[in-house]
N, C-alpha and C. Protein backbone atom coordinates (compact mmCIF):
# COMPACT_ATOMS: atom_id res chain seq x y z
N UNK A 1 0.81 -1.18 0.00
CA UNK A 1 0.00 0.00 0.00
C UNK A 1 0.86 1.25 0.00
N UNK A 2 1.74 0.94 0.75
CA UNK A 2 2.74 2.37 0.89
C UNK A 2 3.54 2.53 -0.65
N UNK A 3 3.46 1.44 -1.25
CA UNK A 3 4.26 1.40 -2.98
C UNK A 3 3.21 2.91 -3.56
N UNK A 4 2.10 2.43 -3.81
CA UNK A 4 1.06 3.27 -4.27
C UNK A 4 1.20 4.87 -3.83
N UNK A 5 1.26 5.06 -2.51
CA UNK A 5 1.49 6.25 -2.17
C UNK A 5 2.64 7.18 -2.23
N UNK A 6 3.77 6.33 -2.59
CA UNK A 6 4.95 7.06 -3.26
C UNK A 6 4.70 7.75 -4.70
N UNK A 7 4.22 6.63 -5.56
CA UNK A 7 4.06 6.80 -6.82
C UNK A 7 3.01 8.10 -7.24
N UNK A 8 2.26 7.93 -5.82
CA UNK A 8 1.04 9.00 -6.83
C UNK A 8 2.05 10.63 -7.15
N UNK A 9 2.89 10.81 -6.32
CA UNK A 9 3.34 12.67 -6.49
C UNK A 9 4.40 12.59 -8.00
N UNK A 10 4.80 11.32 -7.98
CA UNK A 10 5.43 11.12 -9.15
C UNK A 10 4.74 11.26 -10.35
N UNK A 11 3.13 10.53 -10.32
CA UNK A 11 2.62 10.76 -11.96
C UNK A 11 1.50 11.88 -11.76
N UNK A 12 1.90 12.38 -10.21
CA UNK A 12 1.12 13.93 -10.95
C UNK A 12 2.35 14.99 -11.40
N UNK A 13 3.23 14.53 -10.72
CA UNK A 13 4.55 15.72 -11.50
C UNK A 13 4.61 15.49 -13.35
N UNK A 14 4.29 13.98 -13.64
CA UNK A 14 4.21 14.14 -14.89
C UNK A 14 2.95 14.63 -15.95
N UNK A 15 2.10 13.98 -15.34
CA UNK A 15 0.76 14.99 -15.78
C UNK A 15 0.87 16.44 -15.48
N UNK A 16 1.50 16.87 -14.62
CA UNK A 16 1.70 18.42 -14.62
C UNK A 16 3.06 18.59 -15.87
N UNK A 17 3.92 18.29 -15.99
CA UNK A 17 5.22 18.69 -16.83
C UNK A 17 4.76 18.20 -18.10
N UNK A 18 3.56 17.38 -18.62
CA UNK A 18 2.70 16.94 -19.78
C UNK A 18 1.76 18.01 -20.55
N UNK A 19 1.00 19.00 -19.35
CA UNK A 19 0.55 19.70 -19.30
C UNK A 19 1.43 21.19 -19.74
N UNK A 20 2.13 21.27 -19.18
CA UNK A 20 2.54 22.41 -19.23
C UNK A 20 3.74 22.54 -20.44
N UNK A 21 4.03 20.98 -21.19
CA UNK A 21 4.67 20.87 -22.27
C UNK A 21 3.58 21.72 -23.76
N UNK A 22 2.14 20.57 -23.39
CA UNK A 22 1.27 20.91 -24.21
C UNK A 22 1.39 22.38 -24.30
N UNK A 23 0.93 23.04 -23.24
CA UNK A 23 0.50 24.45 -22.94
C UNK A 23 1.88 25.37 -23.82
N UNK A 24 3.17 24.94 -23.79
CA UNK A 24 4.27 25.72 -24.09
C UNK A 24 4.59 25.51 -26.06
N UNK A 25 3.87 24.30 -26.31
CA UNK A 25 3.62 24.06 -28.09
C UNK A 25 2.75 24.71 -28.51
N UNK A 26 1.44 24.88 -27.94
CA UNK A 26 0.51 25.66 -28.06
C UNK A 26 0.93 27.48 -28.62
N UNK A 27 1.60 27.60 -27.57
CA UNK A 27 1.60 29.24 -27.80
C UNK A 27 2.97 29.30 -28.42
N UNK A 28 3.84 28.55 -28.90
CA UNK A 28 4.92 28.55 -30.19
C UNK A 28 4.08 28.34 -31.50
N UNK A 29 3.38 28.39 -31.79
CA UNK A 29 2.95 28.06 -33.11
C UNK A 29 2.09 29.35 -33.23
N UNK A 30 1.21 30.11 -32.69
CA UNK A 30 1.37 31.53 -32.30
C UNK A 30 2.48 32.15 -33.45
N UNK A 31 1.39 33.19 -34.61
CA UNK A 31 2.95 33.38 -35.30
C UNK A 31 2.48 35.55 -35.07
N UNK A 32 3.78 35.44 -34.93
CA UNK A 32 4.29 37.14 -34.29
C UNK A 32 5.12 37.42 -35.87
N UNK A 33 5.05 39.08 -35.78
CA UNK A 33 5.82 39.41 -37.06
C UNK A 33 6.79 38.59 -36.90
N UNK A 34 7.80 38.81 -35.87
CA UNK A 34 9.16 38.53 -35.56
C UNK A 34 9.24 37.00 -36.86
N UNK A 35 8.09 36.15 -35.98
CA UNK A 35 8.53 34.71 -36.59
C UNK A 35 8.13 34.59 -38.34
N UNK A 36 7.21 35.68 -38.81
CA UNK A 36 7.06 35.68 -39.80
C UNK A 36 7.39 36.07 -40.48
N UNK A 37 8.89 37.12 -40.50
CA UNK A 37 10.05 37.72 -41.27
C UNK A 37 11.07 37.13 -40.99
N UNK A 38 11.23 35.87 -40.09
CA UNK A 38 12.29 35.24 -40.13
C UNK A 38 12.09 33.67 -41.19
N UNK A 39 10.86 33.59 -41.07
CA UNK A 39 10.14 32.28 -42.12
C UNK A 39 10.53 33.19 -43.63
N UNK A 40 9.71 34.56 -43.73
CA UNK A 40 10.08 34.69 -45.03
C UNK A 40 11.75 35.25 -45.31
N UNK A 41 12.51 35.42 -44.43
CA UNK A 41 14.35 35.51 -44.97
C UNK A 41 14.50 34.04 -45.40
N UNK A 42 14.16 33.26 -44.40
CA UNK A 42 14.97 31.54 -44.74
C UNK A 42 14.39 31.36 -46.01
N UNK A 43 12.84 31.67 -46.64
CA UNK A 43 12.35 31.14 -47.40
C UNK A 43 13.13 31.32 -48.74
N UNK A 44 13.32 32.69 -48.86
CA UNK A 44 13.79 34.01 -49.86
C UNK A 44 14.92 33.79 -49.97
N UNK A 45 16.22 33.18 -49.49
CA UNK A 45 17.26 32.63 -49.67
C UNK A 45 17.31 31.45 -49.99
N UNK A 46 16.32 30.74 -49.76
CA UNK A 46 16.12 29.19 -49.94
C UNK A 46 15.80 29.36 -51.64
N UNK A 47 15.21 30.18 -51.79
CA UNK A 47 14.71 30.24 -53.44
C UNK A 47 12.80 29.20 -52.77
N UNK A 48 12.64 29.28 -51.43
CA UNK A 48 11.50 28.19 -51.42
C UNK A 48 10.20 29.32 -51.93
N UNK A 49 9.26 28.61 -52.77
CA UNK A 49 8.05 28.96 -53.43
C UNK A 49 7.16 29.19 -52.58
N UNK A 50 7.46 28.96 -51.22
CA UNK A 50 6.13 28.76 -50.53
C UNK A 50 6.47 30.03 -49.48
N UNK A 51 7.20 31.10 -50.09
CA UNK A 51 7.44 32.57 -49.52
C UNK A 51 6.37 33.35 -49.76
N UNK A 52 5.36 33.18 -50.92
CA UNK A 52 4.32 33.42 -51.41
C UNK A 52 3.24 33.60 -50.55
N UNK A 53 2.74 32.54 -50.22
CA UNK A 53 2.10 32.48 -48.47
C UNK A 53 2.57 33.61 -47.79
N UNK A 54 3.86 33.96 -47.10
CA UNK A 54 3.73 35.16 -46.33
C UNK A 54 3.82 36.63 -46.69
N UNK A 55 3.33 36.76 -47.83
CA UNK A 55 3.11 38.10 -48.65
C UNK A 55 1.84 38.61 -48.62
N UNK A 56 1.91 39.90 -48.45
CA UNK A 56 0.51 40.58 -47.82
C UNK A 56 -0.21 40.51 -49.77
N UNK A 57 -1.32 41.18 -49.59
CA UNK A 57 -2.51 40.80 -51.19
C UNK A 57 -1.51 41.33 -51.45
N UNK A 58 -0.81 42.87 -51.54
CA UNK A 58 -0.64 43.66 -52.60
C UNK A 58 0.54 43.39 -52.97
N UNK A 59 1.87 42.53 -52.84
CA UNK A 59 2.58 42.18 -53.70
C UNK A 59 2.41 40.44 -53.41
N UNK A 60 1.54 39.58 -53.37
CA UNK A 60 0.97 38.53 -53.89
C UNK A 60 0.51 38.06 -54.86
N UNK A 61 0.31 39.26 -55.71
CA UNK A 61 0.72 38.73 -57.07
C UNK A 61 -1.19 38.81 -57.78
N UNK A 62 -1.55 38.98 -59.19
CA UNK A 62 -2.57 37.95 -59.28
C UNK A 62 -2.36 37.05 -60.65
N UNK A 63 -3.53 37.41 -61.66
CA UNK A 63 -3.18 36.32 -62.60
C UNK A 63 -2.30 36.33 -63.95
N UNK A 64 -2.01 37.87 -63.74
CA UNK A 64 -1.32 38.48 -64.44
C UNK A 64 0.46 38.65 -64.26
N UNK A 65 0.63 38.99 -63.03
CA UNK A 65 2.22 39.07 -62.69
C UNK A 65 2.09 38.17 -61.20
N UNK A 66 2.80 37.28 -61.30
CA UNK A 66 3.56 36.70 -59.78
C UNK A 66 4.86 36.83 -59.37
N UNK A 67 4.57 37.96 -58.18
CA UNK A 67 6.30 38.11 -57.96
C UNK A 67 7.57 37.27 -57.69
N UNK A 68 6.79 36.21 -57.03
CA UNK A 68 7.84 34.95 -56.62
C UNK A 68 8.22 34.51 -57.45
N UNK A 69 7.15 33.99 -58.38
CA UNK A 69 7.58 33.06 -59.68
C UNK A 69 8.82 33.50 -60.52
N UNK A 70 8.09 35.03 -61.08
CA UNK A 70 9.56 35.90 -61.39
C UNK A 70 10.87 36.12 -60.84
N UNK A 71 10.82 36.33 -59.76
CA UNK A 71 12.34 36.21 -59.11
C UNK A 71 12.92 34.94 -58.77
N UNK A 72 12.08 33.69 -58.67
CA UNK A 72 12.69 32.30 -58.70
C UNK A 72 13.14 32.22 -59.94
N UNK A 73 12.89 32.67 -61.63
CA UNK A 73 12.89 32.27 -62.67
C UNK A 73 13.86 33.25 -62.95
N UNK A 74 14.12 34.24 -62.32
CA UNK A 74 15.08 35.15 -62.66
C UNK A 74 16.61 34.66 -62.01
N UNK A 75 16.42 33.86 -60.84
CA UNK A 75 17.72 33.02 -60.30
C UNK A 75 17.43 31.91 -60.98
N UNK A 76 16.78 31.12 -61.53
CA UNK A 76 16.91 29.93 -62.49
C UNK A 76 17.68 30.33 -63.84
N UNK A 77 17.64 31.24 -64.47
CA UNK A 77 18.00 32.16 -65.47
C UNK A 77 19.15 32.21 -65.25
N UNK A 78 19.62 32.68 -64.14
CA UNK A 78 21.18 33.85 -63.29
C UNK A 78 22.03 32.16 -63.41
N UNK A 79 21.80 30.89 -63.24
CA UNK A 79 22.37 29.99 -62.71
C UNK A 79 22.41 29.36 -64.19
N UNK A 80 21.49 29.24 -65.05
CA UNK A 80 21.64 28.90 -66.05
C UNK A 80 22.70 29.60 -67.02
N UNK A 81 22.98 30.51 -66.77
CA UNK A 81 23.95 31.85 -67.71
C UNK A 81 25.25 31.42 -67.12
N UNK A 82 25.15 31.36 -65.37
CA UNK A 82 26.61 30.88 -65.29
C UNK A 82 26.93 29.64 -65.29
N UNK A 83 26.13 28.85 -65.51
CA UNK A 83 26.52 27.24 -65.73
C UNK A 83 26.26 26.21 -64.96
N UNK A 84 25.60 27.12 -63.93
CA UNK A 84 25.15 25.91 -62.70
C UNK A 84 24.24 26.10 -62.37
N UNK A 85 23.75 24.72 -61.12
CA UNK A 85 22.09 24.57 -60.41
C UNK A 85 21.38 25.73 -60.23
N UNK A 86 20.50 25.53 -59.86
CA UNK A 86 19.94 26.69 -59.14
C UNK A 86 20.69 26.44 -57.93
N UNK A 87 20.86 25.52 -56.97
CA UNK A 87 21.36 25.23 -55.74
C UNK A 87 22.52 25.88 -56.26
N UNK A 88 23.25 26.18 -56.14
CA UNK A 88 24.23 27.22 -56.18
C UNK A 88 24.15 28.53 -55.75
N UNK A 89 23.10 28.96 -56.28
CA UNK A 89 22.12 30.16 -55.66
C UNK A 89 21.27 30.27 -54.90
N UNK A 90 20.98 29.04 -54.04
CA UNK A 90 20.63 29.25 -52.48
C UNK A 90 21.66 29.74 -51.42
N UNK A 91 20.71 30.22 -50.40
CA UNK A 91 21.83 30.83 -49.29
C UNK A 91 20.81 30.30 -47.97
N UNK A 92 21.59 30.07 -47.02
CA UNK A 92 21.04 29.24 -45.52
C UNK A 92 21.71 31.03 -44.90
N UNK A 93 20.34 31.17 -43.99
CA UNK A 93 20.69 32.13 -43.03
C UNK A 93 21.31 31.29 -41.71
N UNK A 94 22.31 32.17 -40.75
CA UNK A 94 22.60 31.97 -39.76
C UNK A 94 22.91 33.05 -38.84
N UNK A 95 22.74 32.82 -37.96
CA UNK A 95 23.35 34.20 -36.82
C UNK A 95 21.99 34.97 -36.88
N UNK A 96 20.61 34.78 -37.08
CA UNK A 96 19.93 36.30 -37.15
C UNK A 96 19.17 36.55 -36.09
N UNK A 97 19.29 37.76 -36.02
CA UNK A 97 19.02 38.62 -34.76
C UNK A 97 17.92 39.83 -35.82
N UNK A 98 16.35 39.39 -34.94
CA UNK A 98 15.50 40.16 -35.27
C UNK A 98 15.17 41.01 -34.10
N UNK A 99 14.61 42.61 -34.46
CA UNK A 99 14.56 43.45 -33.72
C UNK A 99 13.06 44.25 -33.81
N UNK A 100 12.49 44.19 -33.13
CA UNK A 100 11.28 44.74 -33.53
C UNK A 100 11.62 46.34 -33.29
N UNK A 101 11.10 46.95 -34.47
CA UNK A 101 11.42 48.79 -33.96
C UNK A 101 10.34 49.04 -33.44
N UNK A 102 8.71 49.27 -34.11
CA UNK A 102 7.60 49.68 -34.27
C UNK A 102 6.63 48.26 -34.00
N UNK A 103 5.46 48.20 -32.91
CA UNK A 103 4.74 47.18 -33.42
C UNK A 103 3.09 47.45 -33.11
N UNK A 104 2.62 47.83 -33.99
CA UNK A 104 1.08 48.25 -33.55
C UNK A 104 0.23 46.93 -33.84
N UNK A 105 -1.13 47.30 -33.43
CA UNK A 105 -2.00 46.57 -33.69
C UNK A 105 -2.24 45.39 -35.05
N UNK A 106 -2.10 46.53 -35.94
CA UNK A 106 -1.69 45.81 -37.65
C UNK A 106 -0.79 46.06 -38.26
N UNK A 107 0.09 46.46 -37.82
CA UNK A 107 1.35 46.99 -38.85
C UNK A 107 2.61 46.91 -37.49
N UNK A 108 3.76 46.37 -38.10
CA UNK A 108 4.95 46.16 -37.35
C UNK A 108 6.33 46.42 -38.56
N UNK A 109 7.14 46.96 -37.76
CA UNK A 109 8.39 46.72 -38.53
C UNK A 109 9.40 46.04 -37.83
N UNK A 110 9.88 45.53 -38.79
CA UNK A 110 11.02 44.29 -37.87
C UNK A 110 12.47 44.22 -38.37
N UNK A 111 13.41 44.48 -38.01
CA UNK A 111 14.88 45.36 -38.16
C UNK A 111 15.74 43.23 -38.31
N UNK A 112 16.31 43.21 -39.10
CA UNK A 112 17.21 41.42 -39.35
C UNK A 112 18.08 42.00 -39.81
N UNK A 113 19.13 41.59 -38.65
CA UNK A 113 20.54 40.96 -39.47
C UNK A 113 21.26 39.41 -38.96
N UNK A 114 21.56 38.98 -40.55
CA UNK A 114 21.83 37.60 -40.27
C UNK A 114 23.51 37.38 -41.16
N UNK A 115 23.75 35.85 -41.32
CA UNK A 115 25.02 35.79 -42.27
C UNK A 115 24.68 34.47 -42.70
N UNK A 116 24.68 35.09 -44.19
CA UNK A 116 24.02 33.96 -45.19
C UNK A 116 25.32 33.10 -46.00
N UNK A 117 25.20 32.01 -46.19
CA UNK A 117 26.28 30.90 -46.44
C UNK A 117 25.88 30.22 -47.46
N UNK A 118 26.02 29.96 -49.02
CA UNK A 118 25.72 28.94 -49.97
C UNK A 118 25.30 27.69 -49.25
N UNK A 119 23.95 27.42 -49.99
CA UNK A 119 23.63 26.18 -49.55
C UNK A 119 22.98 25.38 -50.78
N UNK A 120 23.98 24.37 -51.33
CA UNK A 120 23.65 23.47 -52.35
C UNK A 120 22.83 22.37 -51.19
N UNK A 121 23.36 22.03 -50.92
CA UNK A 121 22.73 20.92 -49.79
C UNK A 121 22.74 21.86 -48.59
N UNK A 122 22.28 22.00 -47.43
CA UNK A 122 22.02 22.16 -46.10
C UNK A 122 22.90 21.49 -45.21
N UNK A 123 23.07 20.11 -45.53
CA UNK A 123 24.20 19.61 -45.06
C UNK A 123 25.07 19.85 -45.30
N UNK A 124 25.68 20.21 -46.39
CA UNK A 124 26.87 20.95 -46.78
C UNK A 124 27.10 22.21 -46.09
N UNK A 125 25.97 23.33 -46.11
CA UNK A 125 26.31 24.25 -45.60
C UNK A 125 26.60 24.10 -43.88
N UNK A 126 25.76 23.25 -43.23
CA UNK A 126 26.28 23.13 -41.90
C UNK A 126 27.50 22.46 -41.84
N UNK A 127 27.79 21.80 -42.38
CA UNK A 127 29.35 20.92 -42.38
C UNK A 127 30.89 21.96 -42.70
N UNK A 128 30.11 22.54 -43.84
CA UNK A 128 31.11 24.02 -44.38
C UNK A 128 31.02 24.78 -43.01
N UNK A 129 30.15 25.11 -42.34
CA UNK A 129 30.29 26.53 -41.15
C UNK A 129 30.69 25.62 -40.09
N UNK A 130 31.02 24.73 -39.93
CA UNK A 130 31.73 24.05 -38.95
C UNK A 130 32.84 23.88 -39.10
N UNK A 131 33.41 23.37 -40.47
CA UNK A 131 34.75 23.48 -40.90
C UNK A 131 35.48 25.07 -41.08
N UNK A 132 34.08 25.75 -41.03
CA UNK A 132 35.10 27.20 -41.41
C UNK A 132 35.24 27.14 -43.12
N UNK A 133 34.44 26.69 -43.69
CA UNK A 133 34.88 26.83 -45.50
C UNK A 133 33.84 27.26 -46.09
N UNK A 134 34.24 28.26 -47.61
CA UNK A 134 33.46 29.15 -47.78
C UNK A 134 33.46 30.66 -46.90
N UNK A 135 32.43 31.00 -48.06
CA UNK A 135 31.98 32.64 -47.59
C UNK A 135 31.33 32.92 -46.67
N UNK A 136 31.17 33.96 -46.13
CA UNK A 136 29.93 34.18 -45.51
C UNK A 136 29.56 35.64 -46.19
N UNK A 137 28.20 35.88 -45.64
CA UNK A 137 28.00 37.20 -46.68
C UNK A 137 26.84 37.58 -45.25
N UNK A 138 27.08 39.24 -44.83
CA UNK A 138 26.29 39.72 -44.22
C UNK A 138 24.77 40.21 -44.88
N UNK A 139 24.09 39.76 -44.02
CA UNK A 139 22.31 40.37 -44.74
C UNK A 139 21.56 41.24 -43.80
N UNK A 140 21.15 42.02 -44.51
CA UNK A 140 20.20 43.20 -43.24
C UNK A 140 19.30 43.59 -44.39
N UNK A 141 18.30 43.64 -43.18
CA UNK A 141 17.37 44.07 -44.10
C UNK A 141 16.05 44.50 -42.96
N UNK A 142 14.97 45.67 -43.47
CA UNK A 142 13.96 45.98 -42.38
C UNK A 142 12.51 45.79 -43.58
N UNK A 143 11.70 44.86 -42.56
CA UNK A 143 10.49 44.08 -43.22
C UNK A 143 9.62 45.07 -42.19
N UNK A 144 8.65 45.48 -43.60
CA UNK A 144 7.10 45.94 -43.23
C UNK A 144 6.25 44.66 -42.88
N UNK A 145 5.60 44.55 -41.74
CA UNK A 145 4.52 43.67 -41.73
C UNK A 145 2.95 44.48 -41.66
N UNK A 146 2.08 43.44 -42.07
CA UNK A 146 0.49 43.89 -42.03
C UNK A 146 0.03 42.77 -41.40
N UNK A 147 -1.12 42.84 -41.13
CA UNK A 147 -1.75 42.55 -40.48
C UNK A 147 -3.39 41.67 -41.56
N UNK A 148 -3.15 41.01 -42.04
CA UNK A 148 -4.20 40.70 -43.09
C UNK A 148 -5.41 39.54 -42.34
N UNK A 149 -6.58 39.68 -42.64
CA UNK A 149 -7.19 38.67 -42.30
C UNK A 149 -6.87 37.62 -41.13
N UNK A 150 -6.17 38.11 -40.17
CA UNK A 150 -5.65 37.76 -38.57
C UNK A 150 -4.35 37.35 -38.69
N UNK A 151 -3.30 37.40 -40.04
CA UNK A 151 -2.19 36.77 -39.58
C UNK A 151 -1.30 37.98 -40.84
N UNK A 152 -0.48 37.72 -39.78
CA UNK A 152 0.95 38.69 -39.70
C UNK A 152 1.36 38.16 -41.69
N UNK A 153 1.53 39.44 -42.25
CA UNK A 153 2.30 39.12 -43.69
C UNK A 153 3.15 40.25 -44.16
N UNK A 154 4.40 40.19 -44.46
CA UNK A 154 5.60 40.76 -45.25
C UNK A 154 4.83 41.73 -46.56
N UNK A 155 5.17 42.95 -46.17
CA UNK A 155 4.49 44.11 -47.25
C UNK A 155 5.92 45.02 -47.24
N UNK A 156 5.64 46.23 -48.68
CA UNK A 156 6.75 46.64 -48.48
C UNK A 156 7.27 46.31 -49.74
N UNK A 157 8.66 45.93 -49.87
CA UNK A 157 9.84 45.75 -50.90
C UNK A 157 10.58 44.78 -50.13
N UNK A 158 10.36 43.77 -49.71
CA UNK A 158 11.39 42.68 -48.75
C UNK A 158 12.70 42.54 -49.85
N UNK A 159 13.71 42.53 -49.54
CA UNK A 159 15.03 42.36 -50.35
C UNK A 159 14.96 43.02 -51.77
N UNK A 160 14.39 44.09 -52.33
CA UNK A 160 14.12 44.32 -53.70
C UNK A 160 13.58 43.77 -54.07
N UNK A 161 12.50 42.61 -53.88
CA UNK A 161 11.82 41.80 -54.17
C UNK A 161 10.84 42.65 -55.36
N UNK A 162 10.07 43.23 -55.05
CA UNK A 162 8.93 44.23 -56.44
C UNK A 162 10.39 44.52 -57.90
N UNK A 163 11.65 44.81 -57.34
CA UNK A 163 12.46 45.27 -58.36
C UNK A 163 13.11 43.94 -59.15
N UNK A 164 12.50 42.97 -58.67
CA UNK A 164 13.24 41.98 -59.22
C UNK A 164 12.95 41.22 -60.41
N UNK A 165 11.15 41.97 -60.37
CA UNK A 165 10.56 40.80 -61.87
C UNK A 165 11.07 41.89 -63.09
């Protein structure tokens, strides 16, 4: 009987540290400008398509001009002229430090600087910044956010992005 009564403070400490795991996933997925100008840098160096998603309507493009498409096809182009992948012309951010200046109700500005590293593979690039090989290249840049239909989206000119099609 006394077995039982040890055990119970034990599986309420875990139902409490279960609880309060849940409770701490919950409010990370919660997306703040901060996390949504750091999704669209990784994306935007990645060359990933799905940067599109965090673009407010007015440079989202419609059926006429898509900005992403154009500037992915404009580094498909850039890589084709010099002779290689597109992976050649990805870049993996590291080091970034976002700063919120301004953050109202619907509109925020958010101050990044990071140091971006070629990334043909990902593994490569972490293996390269461990070895110390290769470039690194500093990035800064300050993202307008809005506020659209309840979730935080990149407005503005993100990286010359409008100058790029």
């Amino acid at each position: 009987m006394e077995k039982r009564a040890s055990i119970a403070p034990f599986v309420l400490v875990l139902v409490l540290a279960a609880g309060l795991q849940a409770a701490l996933v919950a409010a990370d997925t919660i997306a703040t400008p901060v996390k949504v100008a750091k999704s669209f840098a990784k994306a935007y160096f990645l060359l990933d398509p799905d940067m599109q998603n965090l673009l407010c309507s007015d440079l989202a493009g419609n059926e006429d001009t898509d900005m992403v498409d154009d500037y992915i096809y404009s580094k498909v182009t850039e890589a084709r002229q010099r002779g290689l992948s597109l992976g050649y012309l990805r870049r993996m951010l590291y080091d970034i430090h976002l700063e919120t200046i301004e953050e109202g109700e619907n509109e925020a500005t958010i101050h990044m600087t990071a140091t971006a590293r070629v990334c043909i593979n990902p593994v490569f690039a972490t293996v390269a910044r461990i070895f110390l090989i290769g470039d690194e290249y500093p990035v800064e840049a300050t993202f307008q956010l809005v506020k659209e239909d309840g979730k935080w989206r990149v407005c503005g000119n993100p990286f010359g992005l409008n100058s790029a099609s």
